[in-house]
N, C-alpha and C. Protein backbone atom coordinates (compact mmCIF):
# COMPACT_ATOMS: atom_id res chain seq x y z
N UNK A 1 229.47 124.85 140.28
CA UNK A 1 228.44 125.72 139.70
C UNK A 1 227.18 125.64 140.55
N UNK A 2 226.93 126.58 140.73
CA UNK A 2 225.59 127.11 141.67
C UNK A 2 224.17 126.64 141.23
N UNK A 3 223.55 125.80 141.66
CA UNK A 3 221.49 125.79 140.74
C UNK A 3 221.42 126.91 140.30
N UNK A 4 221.61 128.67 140.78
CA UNK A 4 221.03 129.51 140.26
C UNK A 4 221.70 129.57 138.75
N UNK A 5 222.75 129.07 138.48
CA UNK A 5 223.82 129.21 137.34
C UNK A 5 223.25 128.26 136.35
N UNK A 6 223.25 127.17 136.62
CA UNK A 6 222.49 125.78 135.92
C UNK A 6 221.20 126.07 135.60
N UNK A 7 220.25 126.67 136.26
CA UNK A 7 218.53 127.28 135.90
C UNK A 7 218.97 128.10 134.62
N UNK A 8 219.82 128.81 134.83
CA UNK A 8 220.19 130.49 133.79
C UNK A 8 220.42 129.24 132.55
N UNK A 9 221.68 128.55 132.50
CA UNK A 9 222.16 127.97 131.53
C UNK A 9 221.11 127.02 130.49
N UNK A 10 219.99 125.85 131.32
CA UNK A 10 219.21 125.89 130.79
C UNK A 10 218.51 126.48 130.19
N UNK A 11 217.89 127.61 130.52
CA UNK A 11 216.43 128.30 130.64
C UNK A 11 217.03 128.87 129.34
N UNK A 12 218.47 129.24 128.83
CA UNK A 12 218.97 129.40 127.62
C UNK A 12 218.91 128.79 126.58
N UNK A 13 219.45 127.38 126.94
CA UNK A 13 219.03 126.28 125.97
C UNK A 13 217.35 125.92 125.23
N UNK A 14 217.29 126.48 126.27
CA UNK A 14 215.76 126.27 125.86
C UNK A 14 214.68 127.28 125.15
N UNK A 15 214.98 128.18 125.50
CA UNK A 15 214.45 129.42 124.48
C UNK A 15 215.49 129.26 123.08
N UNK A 16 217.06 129.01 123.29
CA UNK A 16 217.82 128.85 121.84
C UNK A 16 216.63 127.92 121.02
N UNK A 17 216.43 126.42 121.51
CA UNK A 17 215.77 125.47 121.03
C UNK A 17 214.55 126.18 120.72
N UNK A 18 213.85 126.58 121.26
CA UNK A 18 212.10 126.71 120.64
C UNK A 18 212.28 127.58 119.48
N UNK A 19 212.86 128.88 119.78
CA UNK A 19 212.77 130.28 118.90
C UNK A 19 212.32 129.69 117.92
N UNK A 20 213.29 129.30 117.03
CA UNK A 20 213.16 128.99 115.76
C UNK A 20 211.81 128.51 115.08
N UNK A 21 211.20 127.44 116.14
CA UNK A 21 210.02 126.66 115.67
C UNK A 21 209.06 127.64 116.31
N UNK A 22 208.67 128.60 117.17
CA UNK A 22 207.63 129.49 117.15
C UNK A 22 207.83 131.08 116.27
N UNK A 23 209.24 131.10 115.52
CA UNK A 23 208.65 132.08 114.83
C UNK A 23 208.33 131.50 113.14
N UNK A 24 208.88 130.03 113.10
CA UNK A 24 208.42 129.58 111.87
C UNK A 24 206.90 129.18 111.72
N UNK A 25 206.16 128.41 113.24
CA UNK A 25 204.71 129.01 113.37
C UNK A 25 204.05 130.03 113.09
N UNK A 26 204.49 130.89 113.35
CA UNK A 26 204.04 132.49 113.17
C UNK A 26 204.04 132.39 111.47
N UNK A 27 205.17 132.46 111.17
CA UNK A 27 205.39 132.59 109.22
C UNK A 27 204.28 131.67 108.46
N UNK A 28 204.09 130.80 109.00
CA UNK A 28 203.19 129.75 108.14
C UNK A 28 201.62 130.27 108.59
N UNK A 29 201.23 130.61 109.37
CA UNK A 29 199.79 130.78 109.67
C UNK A 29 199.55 131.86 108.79
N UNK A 30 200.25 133.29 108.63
CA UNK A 30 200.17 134.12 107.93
C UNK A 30 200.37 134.17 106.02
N UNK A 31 200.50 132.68 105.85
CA UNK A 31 200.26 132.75 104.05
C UNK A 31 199.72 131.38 103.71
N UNK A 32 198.83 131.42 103.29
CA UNK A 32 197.70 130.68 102.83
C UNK A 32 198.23 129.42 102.50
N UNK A 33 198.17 128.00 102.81
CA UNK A 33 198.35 126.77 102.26
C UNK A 33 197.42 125.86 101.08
N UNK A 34 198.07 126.36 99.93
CA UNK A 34 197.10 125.78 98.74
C UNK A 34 197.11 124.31 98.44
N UNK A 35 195.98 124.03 98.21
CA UNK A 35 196.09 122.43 97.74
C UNK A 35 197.00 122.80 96.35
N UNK A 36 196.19 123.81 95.12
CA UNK A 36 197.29 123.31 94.30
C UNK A 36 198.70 124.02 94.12
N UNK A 37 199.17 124.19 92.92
CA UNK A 37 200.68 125.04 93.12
C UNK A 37 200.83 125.86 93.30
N UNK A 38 201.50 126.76 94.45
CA UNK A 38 201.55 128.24 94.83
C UNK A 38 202.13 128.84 93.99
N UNK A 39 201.77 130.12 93.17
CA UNK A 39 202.45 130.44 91.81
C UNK A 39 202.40 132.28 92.08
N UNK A 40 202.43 132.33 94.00
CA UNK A 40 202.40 133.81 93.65
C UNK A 40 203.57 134.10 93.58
N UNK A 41 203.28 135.60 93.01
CA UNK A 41 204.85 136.33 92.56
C UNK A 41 205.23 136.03 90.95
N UNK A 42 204.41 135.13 90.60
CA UNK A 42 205.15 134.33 88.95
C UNK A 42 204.80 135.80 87.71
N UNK A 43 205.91 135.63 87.36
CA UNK A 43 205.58 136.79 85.96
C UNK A 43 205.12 136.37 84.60
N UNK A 44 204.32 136.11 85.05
CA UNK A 44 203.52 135.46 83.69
C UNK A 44 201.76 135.77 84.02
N UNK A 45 201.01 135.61 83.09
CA UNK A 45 199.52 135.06 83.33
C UNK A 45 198.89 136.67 84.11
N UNK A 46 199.50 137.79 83.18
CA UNK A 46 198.94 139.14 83.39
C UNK A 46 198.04 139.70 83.48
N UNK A 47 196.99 139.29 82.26
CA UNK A 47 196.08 140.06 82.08
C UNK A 47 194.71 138.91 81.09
N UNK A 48 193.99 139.11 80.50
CA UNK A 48 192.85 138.52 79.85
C UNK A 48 192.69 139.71 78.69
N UNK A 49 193.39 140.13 77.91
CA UNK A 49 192.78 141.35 77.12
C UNK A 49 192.02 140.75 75.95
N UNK A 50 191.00 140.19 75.88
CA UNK A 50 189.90 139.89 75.07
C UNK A 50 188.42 140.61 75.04
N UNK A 51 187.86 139.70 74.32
CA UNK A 51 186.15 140.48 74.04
C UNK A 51 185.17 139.32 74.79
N UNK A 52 184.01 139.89 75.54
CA UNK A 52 183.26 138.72 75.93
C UNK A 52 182.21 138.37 75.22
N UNK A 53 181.54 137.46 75.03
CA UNK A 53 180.11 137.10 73.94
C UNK A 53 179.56 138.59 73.40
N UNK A 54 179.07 139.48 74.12
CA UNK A 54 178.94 140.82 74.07
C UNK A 54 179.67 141.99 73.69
N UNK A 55 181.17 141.28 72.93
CA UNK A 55 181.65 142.53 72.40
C UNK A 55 182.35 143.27 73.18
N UNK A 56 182.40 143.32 74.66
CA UNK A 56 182.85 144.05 75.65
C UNK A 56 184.55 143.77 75.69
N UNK A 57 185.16 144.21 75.66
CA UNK A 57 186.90 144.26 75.89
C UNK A 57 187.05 144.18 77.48
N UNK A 58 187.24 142.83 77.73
CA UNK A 58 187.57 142.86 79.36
C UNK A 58 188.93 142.55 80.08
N UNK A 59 188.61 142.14 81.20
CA UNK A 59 190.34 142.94 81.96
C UNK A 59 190.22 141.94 83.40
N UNK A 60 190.95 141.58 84.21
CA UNK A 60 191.41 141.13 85.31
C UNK A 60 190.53 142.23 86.16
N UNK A 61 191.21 143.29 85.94
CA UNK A 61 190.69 144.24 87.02
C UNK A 61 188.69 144.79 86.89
N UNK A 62 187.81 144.08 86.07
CA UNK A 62 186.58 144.38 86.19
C UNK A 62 186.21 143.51 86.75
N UNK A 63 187.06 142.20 87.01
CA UNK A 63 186.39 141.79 88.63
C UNK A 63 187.25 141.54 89.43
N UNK A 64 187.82 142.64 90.21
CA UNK A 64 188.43 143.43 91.35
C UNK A 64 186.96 143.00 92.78
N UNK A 65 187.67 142.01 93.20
CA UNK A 65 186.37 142.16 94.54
C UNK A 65 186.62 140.37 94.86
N UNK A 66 186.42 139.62 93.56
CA UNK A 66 186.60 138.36 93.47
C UNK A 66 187.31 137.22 92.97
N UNK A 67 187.49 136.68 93.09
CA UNK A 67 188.51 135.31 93.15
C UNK A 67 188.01 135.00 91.48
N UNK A 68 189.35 134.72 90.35
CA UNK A 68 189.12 134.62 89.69
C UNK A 68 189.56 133.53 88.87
N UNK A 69 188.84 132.39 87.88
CA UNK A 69 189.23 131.35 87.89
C UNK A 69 189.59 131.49 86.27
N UNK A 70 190.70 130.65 85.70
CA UNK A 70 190.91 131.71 84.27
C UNK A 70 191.03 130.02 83.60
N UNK A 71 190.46 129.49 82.60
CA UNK A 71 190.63 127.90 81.89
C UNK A 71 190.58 128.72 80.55
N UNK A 72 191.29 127.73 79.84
CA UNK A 72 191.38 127.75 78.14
C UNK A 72 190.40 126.13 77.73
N UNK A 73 190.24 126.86 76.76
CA UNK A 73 189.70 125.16 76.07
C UNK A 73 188.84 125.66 75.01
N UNK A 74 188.00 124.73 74.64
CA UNK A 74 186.90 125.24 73.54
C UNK A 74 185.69 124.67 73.29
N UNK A 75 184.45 124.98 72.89
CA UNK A 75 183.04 124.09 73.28
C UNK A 75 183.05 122.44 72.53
N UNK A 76 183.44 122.40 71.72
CA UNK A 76 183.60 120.89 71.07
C UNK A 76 184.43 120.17 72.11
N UNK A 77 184.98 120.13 72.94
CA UNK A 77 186.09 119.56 73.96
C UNK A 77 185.05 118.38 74.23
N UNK A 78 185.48 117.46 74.39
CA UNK A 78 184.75 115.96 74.99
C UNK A 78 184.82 115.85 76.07
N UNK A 79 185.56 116.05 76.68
CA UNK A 79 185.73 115.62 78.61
C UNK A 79 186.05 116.80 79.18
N UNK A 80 187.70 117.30 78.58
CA UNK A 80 188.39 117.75 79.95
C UNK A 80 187.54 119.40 80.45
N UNK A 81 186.64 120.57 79.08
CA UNK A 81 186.65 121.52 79.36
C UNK A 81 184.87 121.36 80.04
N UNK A 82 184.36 120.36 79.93
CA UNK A 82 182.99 119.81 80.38
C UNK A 82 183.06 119.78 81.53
N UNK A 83 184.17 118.84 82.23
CA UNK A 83 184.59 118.39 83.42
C UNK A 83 185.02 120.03 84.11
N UNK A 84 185.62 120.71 83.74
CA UNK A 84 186.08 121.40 84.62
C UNK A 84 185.06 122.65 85.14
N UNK A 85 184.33 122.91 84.01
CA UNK A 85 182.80 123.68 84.04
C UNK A 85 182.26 123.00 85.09
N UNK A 86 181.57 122.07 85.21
CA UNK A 86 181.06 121.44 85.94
C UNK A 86 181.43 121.31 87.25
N UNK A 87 183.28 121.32 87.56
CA UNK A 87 183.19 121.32 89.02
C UNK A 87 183.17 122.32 89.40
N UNK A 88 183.54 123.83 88.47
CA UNK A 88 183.27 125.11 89.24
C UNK A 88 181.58 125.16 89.78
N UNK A 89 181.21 124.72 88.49
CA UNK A 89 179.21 124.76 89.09
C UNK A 89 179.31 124.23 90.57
N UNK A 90 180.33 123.15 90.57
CA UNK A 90 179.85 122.62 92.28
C UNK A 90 180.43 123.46 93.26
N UNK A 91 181.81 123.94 92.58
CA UNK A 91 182.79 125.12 94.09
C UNK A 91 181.52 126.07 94.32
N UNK A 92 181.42 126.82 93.30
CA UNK A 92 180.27 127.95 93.63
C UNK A 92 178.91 127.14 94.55
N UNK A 93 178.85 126.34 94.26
CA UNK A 93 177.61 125.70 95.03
C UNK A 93 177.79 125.19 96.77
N UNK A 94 179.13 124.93 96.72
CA UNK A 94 179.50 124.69 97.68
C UNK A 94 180.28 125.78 98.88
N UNK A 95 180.24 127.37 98.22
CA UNK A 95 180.54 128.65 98.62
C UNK A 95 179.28 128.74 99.51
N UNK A 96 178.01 128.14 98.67
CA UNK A 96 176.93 129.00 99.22
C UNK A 96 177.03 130.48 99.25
N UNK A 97 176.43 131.81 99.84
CA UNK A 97 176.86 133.01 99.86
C UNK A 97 177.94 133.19 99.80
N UNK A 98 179.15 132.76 99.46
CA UNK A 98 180.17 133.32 98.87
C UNK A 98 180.58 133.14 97.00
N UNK A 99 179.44 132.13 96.99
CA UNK A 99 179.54 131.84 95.13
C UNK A 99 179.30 132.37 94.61
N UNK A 100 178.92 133.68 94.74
CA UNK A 100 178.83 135.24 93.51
C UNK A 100 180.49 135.75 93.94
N UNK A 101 181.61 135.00 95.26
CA UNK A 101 182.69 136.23 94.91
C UNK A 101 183.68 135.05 93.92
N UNK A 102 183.45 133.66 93.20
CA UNK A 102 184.13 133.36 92.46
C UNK A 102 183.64 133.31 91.17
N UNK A 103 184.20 134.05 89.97
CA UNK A 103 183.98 134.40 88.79
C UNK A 103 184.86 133.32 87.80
N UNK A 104 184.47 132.40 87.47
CA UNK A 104 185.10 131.35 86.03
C UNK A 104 185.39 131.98 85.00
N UNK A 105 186.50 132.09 84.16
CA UNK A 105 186.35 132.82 82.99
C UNK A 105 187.20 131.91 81.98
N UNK A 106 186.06 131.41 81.08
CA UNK A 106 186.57 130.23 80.35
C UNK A 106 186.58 131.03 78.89
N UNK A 107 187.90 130.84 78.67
CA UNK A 107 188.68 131.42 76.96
C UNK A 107 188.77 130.58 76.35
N UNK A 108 188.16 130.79 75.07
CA UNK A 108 187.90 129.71 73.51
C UNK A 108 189.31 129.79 73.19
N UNK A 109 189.84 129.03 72.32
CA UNK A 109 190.80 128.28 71.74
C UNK A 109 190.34 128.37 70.42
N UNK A 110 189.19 127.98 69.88
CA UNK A 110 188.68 127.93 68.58
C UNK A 110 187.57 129.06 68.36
N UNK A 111 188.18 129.75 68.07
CA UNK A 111 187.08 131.06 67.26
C UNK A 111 186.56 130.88 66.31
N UNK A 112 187.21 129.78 65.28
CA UNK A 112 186.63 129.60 63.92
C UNK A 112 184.99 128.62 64.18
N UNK A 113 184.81 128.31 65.04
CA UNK A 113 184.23 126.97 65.64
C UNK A 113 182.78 128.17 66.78
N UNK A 114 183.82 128.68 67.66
CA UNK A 114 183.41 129.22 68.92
C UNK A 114 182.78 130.63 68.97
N UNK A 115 182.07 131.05 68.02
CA UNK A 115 181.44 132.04 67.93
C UNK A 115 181.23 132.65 68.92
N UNK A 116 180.47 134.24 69.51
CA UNK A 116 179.96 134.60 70.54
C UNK A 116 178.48 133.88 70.97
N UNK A 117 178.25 133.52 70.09
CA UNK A 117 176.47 132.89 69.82
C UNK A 117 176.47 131.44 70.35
N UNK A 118 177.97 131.16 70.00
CA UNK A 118 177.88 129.96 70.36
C UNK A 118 178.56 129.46 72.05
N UNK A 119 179.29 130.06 72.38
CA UNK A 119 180.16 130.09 73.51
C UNK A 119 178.73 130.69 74.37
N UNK A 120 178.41 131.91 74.00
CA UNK A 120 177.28 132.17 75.19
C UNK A 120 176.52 130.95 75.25
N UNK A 121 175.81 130.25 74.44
CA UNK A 121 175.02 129.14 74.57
C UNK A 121 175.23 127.66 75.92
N UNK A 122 176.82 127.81 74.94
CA UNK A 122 177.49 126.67 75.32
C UNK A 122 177.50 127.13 77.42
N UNK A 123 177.96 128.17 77.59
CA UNK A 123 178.23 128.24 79.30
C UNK A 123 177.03 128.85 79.70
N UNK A 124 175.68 128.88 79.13
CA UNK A 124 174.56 128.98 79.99
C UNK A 124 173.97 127.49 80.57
N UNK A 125 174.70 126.49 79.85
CA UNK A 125 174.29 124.94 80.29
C UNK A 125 174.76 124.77 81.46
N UNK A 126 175.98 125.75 81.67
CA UNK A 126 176.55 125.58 82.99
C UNK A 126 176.16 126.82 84.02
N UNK A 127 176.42 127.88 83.68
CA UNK A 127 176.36 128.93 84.81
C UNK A 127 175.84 130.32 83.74
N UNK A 128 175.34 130.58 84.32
CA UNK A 128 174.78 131.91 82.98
C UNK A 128 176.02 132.86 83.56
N UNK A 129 176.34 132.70 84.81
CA UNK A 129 177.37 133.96 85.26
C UNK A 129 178.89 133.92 84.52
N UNK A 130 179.39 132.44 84.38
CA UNK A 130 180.37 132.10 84.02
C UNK A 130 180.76 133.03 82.60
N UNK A 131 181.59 133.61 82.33
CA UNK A 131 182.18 134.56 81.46
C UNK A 131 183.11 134.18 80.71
N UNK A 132 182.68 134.21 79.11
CA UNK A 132 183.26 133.55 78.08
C UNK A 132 183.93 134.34 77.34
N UNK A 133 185.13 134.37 76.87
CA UNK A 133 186.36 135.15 76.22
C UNK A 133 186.85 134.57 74.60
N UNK A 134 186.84 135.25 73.67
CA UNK A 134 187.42 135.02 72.59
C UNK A 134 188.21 136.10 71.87
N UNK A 135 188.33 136.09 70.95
CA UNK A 135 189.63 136.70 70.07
C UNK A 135 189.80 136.61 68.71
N UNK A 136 191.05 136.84 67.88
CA UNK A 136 191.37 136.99 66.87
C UNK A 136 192.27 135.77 67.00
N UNK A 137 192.43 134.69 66.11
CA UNK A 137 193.77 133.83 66.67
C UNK A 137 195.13 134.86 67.02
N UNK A 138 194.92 134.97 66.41
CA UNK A 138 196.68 136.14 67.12
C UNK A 138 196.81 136.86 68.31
N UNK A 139 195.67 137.13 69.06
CA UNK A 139 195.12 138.01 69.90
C UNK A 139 195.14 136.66 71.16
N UNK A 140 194.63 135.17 70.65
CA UNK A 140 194.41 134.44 71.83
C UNK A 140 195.81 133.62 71.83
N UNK A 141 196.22 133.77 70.56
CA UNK A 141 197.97 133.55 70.72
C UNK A 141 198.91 133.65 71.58
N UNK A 142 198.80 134.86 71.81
CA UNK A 142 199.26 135.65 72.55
C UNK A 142 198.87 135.53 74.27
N UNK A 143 197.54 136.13 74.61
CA UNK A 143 197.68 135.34 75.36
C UNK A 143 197.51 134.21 75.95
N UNK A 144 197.91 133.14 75.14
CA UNK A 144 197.43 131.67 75.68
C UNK A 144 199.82 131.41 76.17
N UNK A 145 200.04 132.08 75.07
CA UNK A 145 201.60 132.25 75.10
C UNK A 145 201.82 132.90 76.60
N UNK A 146 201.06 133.74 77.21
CA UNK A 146 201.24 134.41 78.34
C UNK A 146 200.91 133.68 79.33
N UNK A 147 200.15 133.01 78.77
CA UNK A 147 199.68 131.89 80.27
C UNK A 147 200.49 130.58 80.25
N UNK A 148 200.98 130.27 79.41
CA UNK A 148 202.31 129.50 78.91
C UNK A 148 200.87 128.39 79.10
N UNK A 149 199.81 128.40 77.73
CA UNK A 149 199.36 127.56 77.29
C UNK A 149 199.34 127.07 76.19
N UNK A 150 199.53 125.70 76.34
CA UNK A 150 200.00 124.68 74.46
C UNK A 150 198.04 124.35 74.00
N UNK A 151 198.66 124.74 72.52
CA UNK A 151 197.10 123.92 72.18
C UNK A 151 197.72 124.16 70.40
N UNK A 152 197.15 123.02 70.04
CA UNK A 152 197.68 122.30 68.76
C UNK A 152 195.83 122.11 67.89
N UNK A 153 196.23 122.39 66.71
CA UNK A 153 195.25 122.14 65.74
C UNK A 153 195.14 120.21 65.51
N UNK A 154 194.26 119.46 65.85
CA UNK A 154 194.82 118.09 65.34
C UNK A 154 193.12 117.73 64.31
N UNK A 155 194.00 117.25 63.08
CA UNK A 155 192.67 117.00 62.19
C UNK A 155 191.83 115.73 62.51
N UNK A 156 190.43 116.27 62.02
CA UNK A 156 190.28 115.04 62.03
C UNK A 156 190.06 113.73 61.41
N UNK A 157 188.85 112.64 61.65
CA UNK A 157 189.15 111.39 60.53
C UNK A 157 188.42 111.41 59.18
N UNK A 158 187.52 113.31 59.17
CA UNK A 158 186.87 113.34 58.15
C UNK A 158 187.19 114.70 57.52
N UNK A 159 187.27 114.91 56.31
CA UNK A 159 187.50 116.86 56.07
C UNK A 159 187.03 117.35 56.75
N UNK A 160 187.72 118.33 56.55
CA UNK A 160 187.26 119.72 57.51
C UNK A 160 187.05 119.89 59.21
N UNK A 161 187.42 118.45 59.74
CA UNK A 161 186.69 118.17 61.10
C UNK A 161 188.23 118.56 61.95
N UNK A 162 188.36 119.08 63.50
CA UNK A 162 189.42 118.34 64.01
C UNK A 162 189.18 118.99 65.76
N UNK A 163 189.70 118.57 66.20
CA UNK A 163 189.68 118.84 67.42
C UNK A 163 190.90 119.55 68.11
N UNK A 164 191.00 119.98 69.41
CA UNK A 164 192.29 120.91 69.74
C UNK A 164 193.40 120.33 71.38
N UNK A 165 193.88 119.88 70.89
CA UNK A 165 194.91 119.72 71.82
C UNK A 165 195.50 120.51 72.76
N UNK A 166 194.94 120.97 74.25
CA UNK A 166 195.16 122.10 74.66
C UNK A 166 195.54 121.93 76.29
N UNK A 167 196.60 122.78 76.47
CA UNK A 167 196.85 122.42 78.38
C UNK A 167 195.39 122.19 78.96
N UNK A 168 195.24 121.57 79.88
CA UNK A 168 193.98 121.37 80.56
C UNK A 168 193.81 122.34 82.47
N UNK A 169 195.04 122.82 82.98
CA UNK A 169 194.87 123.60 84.27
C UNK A 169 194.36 125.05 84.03
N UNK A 170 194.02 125.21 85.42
CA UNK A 170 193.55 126.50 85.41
C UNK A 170 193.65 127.34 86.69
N UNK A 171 193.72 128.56 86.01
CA UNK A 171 194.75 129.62 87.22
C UNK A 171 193.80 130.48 88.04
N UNK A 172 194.00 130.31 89.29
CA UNK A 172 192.89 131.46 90.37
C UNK A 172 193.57 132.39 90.27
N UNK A 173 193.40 133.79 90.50
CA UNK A 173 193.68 135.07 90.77
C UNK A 173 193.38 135.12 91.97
N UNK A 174 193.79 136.54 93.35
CA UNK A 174 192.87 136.69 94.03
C UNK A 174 192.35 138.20 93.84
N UNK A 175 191.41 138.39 94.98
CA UNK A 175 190.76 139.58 94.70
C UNK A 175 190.99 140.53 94.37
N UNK A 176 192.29 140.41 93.94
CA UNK A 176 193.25 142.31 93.77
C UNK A 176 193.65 141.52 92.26
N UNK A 177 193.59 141.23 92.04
CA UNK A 177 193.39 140.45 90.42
C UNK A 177 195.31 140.06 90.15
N UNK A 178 195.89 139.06 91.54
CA UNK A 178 197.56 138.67 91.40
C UNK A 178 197.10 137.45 91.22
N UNK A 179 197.93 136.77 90.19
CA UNK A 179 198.16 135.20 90.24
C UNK A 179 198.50 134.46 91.42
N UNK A 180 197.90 133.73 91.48
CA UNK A 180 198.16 132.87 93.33
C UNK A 180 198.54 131.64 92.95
N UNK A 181 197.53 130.66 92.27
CA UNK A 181 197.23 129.21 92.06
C UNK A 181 197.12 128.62 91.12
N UNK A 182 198.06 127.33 90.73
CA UNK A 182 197.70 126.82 89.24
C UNK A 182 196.64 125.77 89.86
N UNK A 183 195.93 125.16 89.35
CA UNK A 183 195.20 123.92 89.74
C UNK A 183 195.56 123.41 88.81
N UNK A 184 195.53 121.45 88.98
CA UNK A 184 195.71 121.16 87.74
C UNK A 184 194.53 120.19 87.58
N UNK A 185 194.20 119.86 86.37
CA UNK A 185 193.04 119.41 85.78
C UNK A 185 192.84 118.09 86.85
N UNK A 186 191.56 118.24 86.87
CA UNK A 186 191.18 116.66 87.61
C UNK A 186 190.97 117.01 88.93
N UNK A 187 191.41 118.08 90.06
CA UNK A 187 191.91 118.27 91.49
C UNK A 187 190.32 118.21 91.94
N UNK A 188 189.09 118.25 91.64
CA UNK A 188 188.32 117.65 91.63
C UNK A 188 187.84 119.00 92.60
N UNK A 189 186.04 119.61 93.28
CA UNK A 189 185.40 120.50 93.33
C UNK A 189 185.67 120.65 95.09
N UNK A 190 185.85 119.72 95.58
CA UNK A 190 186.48 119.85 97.06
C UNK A 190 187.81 120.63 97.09
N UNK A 191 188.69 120.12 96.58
CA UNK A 191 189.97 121.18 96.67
C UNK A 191 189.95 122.32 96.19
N UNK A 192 189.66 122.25 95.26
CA UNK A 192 189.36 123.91 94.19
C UNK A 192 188.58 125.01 95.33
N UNK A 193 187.38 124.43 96.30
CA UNK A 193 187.05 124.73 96.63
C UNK A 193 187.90 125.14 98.11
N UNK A 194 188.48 124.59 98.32
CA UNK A 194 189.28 124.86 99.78
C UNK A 194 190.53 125.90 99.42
N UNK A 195 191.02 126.47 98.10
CA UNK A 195 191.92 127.05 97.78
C UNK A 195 190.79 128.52 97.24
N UNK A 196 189.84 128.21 97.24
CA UNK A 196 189.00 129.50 96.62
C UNK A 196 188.74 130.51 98.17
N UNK A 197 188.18 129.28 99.03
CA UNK A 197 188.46 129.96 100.66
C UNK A 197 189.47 130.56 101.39
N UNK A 198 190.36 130.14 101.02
CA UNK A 198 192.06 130.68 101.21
C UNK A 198 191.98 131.85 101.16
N UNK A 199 191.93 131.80 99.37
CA UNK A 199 191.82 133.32 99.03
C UNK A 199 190.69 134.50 99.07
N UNK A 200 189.62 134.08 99.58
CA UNK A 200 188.18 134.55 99.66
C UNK A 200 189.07 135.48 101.29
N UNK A 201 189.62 134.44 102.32
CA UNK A 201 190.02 134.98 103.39
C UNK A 201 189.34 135.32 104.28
């Protein structure tokens, strides 16, 4: 066999060998690497069809433009719905000019409790922008069922008192208002924040 034959035969082997790993380069640069669970495509977690403090009937698509962060919980919560308010205050802070394109939209659990009077109150401690959602129980039933969220009535150690047992993650949208990202509770204002950039793009 000839060098010119042996050059050919290599120079084969060797493009066989790479292909694969430069067009799987290519595939990965082109879709976003989330810190938390990649959940696009999932058929679930549709829509928000509720009322905001104001009575207004709102929608996924009235904020079409920005990254949208969707939590359940309710203002009596002790830690987990405090904690998670709080680290959006820091993502947005840490956007700098891009912290008007992420919108929080934290949905009560307890309406009997969570008034409009009171929910507006409660998320001006945190963000006056942050956008508060309630319902009819049947209405947040529904979709808390859509977001395949658990939350349990648990009484408490005195009449009439009790608190609510409720999933603690929360789901980004991106700007075309598709499910992308579950986060899960705790992932703390650095990551949240590096998955909000992803999708900011």
């Amino acid at each position: 066999m000839d060098k010119r034959a042996v050059l050919r035969i290599l120079g084969a082997v060797t493009l066989a060998g790479t292909a694969p790993f430069v067009l799987t380069a290519c595939k990965d640069e082109s879709k976003p690497k989330f810190q938390g669970v990649d959940v696009t495509g999932a058929d679930y977690a549709k829509d928000i069809p509720l009322k905001d403090v104001n009575g207004q009937q709102r929608s996924l698509k009235d904020f079409s433009g920005k990254v949208v962060a969707v939590f359940f919980g309710y203002t009596q919560c002790p830690d987990v719905c405090p904690t998670t308010l709080q680290e959006f205050v820091e993502v947005k802070q840490a956007l700098g000019a891009d912290g008007s394109k992420l919108q929080p939209v934290f949905i009560s659990l307890d309406p009997e409790r969570d008034t409009p009077q009171v929910l507006k109150a409660y998320l001006a401690n945190f963000d006056e922008s942050f956008v508060g959602l309630t319902g009819t129980p049947e209405e947040l039933a529904a979709v808390a069922k859509d977001f395949k969220i658990f939350f349990k009535k648990v009484p408490g150690k005195t009449e009439g008192t009790y608190t609510l047992d409720h999933s603690a993650g929360t789901y980004l949208f991106d700007t075309q208002g598709r499910l992308r990202v579950y986060e899960r509770y705790g992932a703390g204002p650095q990551l949240l924040a590096q998955d909000v950039k992803a999708l900011l793009g």
